[in-house]
Protein backbone atom coordinates (compact mmCIF):
# COMPACT_ATOMS: atom_id res chain seq x y z
CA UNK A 1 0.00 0.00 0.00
CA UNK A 2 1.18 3.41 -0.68
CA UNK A 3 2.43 6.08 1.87
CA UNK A 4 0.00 8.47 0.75
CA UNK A 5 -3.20 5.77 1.51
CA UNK A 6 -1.63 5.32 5.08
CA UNK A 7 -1.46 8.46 5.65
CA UNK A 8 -4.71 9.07 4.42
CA UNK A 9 -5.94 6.32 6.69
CA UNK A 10 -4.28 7.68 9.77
CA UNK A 11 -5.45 11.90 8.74
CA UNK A 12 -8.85 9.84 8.62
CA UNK A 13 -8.85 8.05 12.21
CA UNK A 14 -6.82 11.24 13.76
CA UNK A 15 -9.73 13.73 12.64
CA UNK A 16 -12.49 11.08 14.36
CA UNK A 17 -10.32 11.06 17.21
CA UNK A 18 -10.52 14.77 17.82
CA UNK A 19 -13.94 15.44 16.54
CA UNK A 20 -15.20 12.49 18.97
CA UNK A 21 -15.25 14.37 21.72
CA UNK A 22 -17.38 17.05 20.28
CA UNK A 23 -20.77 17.48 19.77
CA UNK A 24 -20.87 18.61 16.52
CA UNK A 25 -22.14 22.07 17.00
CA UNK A 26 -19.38 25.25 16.78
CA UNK A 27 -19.33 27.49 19.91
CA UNK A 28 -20.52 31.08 19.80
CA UNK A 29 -17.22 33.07 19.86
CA UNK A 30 -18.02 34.80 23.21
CA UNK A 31 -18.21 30.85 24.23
CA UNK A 32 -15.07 29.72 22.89
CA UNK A 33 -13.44 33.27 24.45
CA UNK A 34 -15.05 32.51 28.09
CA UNK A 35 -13.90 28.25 28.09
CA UNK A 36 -9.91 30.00 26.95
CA UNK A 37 -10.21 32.18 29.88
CA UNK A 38 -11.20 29.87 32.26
CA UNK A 39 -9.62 26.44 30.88
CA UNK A 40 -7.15 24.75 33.00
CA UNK A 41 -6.16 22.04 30.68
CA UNK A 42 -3.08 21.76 29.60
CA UNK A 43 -3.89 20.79 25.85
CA UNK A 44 -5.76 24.76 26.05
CA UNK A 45 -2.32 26.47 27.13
CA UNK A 46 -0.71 28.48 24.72
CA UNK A 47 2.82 27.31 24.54
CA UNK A 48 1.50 23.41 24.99
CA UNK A 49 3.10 21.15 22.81
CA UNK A 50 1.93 17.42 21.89
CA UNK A 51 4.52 15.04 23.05
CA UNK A 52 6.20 12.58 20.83
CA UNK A 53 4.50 9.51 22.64
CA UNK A 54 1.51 11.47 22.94
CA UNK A 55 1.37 11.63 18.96
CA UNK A 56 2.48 8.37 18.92
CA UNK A 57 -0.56 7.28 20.94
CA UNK A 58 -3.12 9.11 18.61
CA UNK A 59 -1.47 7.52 15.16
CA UNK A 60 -2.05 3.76 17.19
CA UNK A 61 -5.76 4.92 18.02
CA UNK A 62 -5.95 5.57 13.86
CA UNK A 63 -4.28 2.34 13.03
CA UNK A 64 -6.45 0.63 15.67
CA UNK A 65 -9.65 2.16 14.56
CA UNK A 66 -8.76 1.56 10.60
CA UNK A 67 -7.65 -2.23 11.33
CA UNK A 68 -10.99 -2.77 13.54
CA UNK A 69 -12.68 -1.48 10.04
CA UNK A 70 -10.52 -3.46 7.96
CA UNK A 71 -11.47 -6.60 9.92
CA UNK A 72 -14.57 -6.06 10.19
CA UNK A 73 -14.89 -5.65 6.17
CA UNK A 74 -12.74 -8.88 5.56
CA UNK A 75 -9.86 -7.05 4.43
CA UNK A 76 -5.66 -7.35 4.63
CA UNK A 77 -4.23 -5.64 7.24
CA UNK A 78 -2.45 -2.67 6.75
CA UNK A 79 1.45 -2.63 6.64
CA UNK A 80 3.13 -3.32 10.08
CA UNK A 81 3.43 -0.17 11.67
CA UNK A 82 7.31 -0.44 12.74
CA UNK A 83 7.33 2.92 13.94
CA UNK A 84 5.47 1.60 17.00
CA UNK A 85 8.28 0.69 18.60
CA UNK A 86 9.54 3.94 19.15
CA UNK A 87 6.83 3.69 22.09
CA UNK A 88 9.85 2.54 24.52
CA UNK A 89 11.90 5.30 23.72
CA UNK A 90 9.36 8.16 22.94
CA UNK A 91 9.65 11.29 25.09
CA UNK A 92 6.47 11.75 27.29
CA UNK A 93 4.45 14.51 28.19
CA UNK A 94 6.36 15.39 31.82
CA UNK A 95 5.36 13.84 34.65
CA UNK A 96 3.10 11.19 32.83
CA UNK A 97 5.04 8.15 32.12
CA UNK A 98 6.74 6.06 35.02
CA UNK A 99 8.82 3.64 32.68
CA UNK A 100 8.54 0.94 35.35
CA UNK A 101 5.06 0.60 35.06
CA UNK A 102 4.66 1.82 31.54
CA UNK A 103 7.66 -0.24 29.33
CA UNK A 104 6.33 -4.17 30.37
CA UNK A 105 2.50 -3.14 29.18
CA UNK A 106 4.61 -1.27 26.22
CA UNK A 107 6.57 -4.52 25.09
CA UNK A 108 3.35 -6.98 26.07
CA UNK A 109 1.41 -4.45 23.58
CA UNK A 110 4.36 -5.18 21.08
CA UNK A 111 4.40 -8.89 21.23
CA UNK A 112 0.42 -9.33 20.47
CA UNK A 113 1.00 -6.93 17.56
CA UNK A 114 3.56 -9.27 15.76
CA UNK A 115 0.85 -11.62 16.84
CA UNK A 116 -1.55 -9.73 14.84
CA UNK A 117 0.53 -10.08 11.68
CA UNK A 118 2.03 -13.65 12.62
CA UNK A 119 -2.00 -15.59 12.90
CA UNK A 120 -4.00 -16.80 10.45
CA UNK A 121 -6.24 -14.56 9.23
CA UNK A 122 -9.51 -16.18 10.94
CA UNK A 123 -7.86 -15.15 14.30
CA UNK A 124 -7.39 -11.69 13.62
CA UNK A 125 -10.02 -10.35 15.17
CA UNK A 126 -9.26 -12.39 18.67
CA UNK A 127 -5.61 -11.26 18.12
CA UNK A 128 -7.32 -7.42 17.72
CA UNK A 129 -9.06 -7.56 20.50
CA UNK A 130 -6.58 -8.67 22.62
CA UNK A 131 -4.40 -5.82 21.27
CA UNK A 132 -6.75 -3.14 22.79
CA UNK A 133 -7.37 -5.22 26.26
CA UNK A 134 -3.44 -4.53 26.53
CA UNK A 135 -4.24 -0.77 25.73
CA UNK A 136 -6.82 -0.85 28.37
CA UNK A 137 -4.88 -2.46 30.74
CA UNK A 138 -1.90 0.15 30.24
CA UNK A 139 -4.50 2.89 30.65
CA UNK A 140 -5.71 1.67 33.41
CA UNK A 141 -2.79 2.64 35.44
CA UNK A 142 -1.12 4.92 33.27
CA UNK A 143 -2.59 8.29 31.74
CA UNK A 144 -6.68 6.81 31.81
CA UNK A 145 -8.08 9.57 30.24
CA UNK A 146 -8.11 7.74 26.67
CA UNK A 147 -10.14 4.59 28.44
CA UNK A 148 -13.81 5.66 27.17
CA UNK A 149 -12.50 6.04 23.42
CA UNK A 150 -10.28 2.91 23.52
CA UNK A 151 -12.85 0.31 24.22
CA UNK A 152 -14.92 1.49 21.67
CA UNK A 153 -11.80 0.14 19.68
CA UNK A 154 -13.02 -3.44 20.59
CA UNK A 155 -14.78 -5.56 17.88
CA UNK A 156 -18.49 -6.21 18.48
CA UNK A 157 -19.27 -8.94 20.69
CA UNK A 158 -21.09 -11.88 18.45
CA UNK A 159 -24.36 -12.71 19.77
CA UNK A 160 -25.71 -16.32 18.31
């Protein structure tokens, strides 16, 4: 697949991923003017850069969120996304990451995605899923604010 379609496919998940927590409707500028002056997040402050494993984080929500499509559709997988790895060595937003909690959920997380590529293709989506239980898990005890939008990354439970 071509650079351009991955990209494409990770613009496409990144712009769900910050128009998710919207509700569609555009603030009055007086609004938008009172929430700056009153905001204490730190995503809202003016000289608040996105961290490199922060960015990291919202390009595996797009790959997750395209591959849960892609599976559900019957299709490949995209390519391996190598540059995942750089999620041991990725600087952090300060004061978020303790490395001896985050790196073994970081290298389980690793392992079950060479699993992803390494099963058959009718285990996929059990390989998937347990992808995003070891994104939950991390979560759990490490920056949960994501939890809400990653286990809507799970596939559909199967009723018969």
């Amino acid at each position: 697949m071509k650079n351009s379609t991955i990209l494409a496919f990770i613009a496409s998940g990144a712009f769900i991923v910050i128009t998710a927590c919207g509700d569609g409707a555009t603030p009055a500028p007086a609004a938008v003017e009172e929430k700056s002056a009153t905001s204490s997040s730190i995503a809202d402050l003016e000289d608040h850069k996105v961290s490199p494993l922060a960015q990291l984080m919202r390009d595996m929500t797009a790959f997750a969120d395209s591959t849960k499509q892609r599976l559900l559709r019957g299709e490949d997988l995209l390519p391996y996304p190598a540059s995942f790895k750089e999620m041991i060595t990725a600087e952090s937003t300060p004061g978020m990451v303790d490395h001896r909690t985050f790196d073994p959920f970081a290298f389980s997380y690793l392992n079950q995605l060479d699993s992803l590529y390494k099963v058959v293709p009718a285990q996929r989506e059990q390989a998937f899923d347990e992808l995003i239980q070891y994104c939950t898990a991390c979560h759990g005890q490490v920056c949960p604010g994501p939890l809400v939008r990653i286990k809507k990354l799970r596939m559909p439970v199967v009723t018969e």
